[in-house]
N, C-alpha and C. Protein backbone atom coordinates (compact mmCIF):
# COMPACT_ATOMS: atom_id res chain seq x y z
N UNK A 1 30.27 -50.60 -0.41
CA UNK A 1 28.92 -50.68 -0.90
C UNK A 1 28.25 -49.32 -0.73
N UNK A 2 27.28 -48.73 -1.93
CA UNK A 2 26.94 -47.29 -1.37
C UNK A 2 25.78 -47.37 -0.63
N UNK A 3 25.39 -46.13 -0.07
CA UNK A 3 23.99 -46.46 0.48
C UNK A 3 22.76 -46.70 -0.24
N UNK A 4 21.68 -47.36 0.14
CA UNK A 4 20.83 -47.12 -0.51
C UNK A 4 19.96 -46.05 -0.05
N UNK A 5 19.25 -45.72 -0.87
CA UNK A 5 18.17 -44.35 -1.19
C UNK A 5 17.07 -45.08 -1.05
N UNK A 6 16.51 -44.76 0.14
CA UNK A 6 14.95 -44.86 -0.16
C UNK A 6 14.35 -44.28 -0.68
N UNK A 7 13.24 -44.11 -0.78
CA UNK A 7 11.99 -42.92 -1.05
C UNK A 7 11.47 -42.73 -0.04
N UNK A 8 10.68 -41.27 0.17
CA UNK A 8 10.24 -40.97 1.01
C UNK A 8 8.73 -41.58 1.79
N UNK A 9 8.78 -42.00 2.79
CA UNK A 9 7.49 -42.28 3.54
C UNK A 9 5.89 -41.12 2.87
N UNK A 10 5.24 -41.76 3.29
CA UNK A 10 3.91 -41.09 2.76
C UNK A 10 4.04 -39.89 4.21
N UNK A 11 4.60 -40.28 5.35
CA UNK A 11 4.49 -39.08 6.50
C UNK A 11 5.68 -37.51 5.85
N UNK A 12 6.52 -38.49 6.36
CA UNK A 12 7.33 -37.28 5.47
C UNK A 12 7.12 -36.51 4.60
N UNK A 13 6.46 -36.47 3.38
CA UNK A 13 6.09 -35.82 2.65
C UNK A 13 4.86 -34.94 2.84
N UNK A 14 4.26 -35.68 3.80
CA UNK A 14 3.04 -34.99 4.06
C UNK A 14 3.37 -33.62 5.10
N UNK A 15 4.89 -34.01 5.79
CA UNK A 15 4.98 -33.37 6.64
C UNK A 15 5.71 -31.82 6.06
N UNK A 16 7.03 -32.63 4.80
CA UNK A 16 7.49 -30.98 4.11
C UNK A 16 6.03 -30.79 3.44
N UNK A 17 5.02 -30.94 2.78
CA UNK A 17 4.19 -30.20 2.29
C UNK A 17 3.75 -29.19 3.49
N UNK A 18 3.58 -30.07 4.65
CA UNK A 18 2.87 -29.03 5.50
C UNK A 18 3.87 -27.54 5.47
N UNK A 19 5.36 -28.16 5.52
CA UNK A 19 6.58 -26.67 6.21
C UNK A 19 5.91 -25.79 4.49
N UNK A 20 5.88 -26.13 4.21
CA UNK A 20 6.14 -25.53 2.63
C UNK A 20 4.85 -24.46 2.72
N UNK A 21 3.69 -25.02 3.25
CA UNK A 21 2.40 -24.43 2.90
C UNK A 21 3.07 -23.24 4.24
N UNK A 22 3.11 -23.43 5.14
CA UNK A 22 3.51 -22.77 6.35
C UNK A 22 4.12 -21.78 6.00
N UNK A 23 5.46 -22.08 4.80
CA UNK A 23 6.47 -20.61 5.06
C UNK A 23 5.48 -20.05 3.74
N UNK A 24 4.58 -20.23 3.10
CA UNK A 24 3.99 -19.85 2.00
C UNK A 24 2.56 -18.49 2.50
N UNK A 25 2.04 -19.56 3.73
CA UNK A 25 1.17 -18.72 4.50
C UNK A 25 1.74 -17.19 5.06
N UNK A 26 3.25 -17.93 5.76
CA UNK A 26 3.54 -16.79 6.62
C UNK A 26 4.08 -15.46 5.43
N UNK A 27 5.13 -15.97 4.42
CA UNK A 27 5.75 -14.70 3.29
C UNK A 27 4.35 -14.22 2.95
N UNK A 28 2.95 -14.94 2.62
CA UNK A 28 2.41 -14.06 2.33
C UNK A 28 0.89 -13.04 3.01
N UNK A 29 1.23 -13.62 4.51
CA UNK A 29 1.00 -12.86 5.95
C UNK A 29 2.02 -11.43 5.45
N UNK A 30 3.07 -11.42 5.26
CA UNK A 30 3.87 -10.36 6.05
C UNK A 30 4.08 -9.30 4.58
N UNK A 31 3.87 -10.17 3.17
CA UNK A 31 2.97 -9.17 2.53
C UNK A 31 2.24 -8.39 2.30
N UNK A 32 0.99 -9.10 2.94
CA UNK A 32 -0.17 -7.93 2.46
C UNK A 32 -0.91 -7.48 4.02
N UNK A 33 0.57 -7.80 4.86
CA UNK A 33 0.68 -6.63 6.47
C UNK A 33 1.65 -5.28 6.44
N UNK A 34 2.69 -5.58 5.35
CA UNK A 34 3.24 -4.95 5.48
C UNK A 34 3.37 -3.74 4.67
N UNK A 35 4.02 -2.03 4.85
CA UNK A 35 3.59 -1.11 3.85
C UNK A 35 4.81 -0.90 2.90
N UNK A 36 4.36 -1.87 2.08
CA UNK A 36 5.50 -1.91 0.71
C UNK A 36 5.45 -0.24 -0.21
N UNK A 37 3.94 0.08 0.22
CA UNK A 37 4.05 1.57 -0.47
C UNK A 37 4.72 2.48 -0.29
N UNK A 38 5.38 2.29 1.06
CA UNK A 38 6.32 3.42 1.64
C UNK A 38 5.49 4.79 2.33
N UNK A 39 4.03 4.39 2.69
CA UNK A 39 3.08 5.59 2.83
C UNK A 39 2.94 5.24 4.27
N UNK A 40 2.42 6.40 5.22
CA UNK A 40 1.91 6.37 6.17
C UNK A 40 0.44 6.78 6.62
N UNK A 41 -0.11 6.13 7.41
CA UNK A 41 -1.33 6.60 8.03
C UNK A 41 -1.33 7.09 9.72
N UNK A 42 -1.69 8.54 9.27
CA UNK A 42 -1.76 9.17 10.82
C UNK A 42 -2.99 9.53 10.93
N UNK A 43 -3.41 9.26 12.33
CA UNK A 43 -5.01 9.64 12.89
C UNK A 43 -5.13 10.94 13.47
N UNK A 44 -6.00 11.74 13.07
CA UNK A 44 -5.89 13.21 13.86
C UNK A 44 -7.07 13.48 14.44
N UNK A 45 -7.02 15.01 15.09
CA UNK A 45 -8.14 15.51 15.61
C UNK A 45 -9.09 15.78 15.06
N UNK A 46 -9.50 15.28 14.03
CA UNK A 46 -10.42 15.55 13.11
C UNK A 46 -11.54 14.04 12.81
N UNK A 47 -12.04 14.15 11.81
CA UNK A 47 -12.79 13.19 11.61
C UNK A 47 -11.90 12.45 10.67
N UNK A 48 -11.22 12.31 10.06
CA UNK A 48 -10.58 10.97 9.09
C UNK A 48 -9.21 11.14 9.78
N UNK A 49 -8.53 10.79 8.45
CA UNK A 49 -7.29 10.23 8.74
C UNK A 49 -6.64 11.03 7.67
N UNK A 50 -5.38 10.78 7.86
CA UNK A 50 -4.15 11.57 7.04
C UNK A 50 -3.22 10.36 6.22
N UNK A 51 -2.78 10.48 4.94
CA UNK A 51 -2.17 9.75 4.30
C UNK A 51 -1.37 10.43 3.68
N UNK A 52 0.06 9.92 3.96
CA UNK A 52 0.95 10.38 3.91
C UNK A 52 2.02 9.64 2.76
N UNK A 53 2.53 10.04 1.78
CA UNK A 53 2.64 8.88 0.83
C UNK A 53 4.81 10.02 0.34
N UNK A 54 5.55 9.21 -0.07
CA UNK A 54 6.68 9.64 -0.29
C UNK A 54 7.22 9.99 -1.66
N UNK A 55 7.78 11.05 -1.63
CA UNK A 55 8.06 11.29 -3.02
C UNK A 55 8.21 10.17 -3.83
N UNK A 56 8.31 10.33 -5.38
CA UNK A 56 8.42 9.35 -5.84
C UNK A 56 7.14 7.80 -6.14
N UNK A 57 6.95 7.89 -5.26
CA UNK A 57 5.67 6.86 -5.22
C UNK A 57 4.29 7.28 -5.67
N UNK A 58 3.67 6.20 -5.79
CA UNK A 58 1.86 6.38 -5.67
C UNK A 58 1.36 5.32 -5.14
N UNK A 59 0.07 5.59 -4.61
CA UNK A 59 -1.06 4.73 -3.89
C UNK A 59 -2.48 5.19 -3.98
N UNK A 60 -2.58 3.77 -4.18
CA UNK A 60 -4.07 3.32 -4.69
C UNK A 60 -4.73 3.09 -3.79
N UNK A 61 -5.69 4.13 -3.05
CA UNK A 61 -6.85 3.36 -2.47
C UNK A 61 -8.60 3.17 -2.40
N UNK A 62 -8.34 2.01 -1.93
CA UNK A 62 -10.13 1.89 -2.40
C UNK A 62 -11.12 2.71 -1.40
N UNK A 63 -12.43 2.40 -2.27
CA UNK A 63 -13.27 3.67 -1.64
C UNK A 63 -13.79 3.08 -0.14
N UNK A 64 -13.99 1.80 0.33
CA UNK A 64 -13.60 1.28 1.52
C UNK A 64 -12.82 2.21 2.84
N UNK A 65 -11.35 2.58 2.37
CA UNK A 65 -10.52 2.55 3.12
C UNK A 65 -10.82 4.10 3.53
N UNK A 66 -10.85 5.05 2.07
CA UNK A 66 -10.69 6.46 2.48
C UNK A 66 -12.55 6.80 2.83
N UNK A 67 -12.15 8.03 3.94
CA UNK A 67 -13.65 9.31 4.01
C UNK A 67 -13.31 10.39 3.55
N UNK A 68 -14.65 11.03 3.70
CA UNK A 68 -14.60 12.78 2.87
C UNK A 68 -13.64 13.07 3.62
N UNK A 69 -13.22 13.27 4.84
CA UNK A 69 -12.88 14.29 5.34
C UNK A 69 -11.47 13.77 5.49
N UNK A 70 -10.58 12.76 4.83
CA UNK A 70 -9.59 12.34 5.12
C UNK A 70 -8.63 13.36 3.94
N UNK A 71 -7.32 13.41 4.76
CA UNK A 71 -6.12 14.56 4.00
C UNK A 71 -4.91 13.76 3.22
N UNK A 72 -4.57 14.24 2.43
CA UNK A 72 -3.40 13.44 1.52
C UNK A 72 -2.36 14.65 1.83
N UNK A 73 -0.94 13.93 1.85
CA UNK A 73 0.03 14.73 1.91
C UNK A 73 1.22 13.60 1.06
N UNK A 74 2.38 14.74 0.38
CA UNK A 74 3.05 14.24 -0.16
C UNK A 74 4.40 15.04 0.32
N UNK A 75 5.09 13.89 1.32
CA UNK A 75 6.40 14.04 2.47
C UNK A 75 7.02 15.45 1.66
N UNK A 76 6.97 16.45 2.88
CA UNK A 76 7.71 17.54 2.11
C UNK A 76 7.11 18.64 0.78
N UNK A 77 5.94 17.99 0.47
CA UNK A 77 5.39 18.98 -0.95
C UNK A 77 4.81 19.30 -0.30
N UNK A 78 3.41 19.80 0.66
CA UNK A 78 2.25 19.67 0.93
C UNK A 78 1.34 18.79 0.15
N UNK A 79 -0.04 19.26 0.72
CA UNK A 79 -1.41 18.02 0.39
C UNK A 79 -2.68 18.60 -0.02
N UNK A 80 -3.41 17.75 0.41
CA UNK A 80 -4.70 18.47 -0.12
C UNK A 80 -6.03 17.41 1.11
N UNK A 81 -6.55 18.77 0.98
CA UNK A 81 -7.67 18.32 2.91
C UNK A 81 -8.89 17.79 1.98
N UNK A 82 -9.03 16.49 2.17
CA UNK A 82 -10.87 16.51 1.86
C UNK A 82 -10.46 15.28 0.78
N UNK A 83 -11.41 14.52 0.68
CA UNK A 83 -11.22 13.48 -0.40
C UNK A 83 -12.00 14.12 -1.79
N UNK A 84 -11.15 13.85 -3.04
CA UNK A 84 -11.73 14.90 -4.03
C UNK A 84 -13.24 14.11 -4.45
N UNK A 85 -14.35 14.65 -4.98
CA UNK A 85 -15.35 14.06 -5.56
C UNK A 85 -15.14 13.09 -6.18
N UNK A 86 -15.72 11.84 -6.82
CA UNK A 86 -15.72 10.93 -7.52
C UNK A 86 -15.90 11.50 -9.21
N UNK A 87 -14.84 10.90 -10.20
CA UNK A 87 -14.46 11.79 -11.28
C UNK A 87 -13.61 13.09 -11.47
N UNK A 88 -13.16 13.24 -9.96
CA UNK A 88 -12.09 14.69 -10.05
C UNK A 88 -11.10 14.11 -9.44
N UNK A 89 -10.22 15.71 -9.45
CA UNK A 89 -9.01 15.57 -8.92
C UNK A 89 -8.37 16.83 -8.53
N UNK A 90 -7.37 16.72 -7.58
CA UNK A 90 -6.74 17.95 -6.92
C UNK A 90 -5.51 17.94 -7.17
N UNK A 91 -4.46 19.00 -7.50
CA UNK A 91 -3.38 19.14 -8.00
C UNK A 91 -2.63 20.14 -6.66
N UNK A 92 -1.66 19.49 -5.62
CA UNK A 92 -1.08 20.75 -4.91
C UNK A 92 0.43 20.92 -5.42
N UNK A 93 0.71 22.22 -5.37
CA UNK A 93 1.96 22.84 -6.10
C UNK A 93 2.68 21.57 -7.34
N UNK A 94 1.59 21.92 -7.98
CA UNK A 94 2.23 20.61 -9.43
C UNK A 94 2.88 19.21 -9.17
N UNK A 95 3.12 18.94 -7.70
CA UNK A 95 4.07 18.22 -7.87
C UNK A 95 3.11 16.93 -7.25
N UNK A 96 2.24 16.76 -6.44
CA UNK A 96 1.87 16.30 -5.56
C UNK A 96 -0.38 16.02 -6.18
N UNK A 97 -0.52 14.89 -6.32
CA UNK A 97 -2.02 15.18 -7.25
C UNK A 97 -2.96 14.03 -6.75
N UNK A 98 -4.12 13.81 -6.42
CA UNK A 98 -5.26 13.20 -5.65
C UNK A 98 -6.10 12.98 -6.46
N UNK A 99 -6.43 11.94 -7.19
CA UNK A 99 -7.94 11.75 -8.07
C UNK A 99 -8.67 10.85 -7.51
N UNK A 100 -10.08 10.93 -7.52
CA UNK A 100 -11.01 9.98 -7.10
C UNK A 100 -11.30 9.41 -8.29
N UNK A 101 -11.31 7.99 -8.81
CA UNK A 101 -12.17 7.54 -9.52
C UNK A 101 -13.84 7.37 -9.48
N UNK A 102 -14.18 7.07 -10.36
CA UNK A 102 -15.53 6.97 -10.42
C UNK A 102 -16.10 5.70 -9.53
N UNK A 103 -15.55 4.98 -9.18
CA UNK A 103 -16.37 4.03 -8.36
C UNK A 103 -15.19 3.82 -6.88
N UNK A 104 -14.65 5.26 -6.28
CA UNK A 104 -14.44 5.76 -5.27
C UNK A 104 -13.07 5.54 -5.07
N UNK A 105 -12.33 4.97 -5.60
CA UNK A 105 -10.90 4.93 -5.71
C UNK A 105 -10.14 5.69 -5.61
N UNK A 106 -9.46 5.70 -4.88
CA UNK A 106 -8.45 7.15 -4.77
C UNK A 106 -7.14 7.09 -4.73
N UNK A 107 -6.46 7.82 -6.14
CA UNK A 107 -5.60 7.46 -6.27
C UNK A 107 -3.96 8.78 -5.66
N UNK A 108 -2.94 8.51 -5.58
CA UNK A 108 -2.03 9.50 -4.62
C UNK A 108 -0.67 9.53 -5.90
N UNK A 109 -0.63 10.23 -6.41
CA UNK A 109 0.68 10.51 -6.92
C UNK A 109 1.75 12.03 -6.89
N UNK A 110 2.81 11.12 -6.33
CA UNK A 110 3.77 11.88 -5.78
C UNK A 110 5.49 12.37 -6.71
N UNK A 111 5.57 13.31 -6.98
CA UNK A 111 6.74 13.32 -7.86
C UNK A 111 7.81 13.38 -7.33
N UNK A 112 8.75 12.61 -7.86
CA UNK A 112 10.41 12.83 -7.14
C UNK A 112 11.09 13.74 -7.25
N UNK A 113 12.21 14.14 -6.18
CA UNK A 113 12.60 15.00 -6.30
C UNK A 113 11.88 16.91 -5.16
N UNK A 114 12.49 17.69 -4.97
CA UNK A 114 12.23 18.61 -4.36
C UNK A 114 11.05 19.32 -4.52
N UNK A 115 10.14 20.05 -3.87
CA UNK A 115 8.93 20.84 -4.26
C UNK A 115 9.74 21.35 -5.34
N UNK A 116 8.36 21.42 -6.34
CA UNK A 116 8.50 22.78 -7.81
C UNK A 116 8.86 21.29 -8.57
N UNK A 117 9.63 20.50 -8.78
CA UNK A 117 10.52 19.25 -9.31
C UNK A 117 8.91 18.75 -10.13
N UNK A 118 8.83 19.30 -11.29
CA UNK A 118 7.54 18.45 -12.09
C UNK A 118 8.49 18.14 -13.14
């Protein structure tokens, strides 16, 4: 005789919904903790901070996060000291470039490949 199949209890179900919401919470805890950009933030003797971002990549940040006096560097190209004005942008050795948007956004793009590599 085969077995029979129940259906599931009203607990049970209530209980995988709970695991489900759980591993849903945690993947997307360790998302938006973790630096998928591949960039770093170092604190210095100065008044801001340093952002450090890897060839190849770019990063977006909002006007929140960055100050004037914070430095962009691109691993190995050099950077550029100072957050650029809102509507500009800074270009170091072609390869490596910093724009502020207009409503303070600041954006980091980094080219692959060795300094000079545009």
């Amino acid at each position: 005789m085969p077995p029979v199949i129940r259906p599931m209890s009203t607990r049970v179900r209530w209980f995988v919904v709970g695991v489900v919401l759980l591993v849903l919470g945690l993947a997307a805890l360790y998302y938006f903790n973790s630096n998928l950009t591949q960039s770093t933030v170092e604190e210095g003797g100065f008044d801001g901070r340093t952002w450090v971002v890897k060839p190849g990549d770019t990063l977006t940040l909002t006007a929140e996060e960055v100050g004037p006096a914070d430095r962009y560097r691109c691993e190995g190209k050099g950077g550029v000291n100072g957050t650029p004005d809102p509507g500009h942008g800074v270009i170091s050795g072609g390869d490596f470039q910093v724009t502020t948007d207009l409503d303070g956004t600041v954006k980091l793009a980094c080219e692959p490949g060795p300094p000079g590599n545009v």
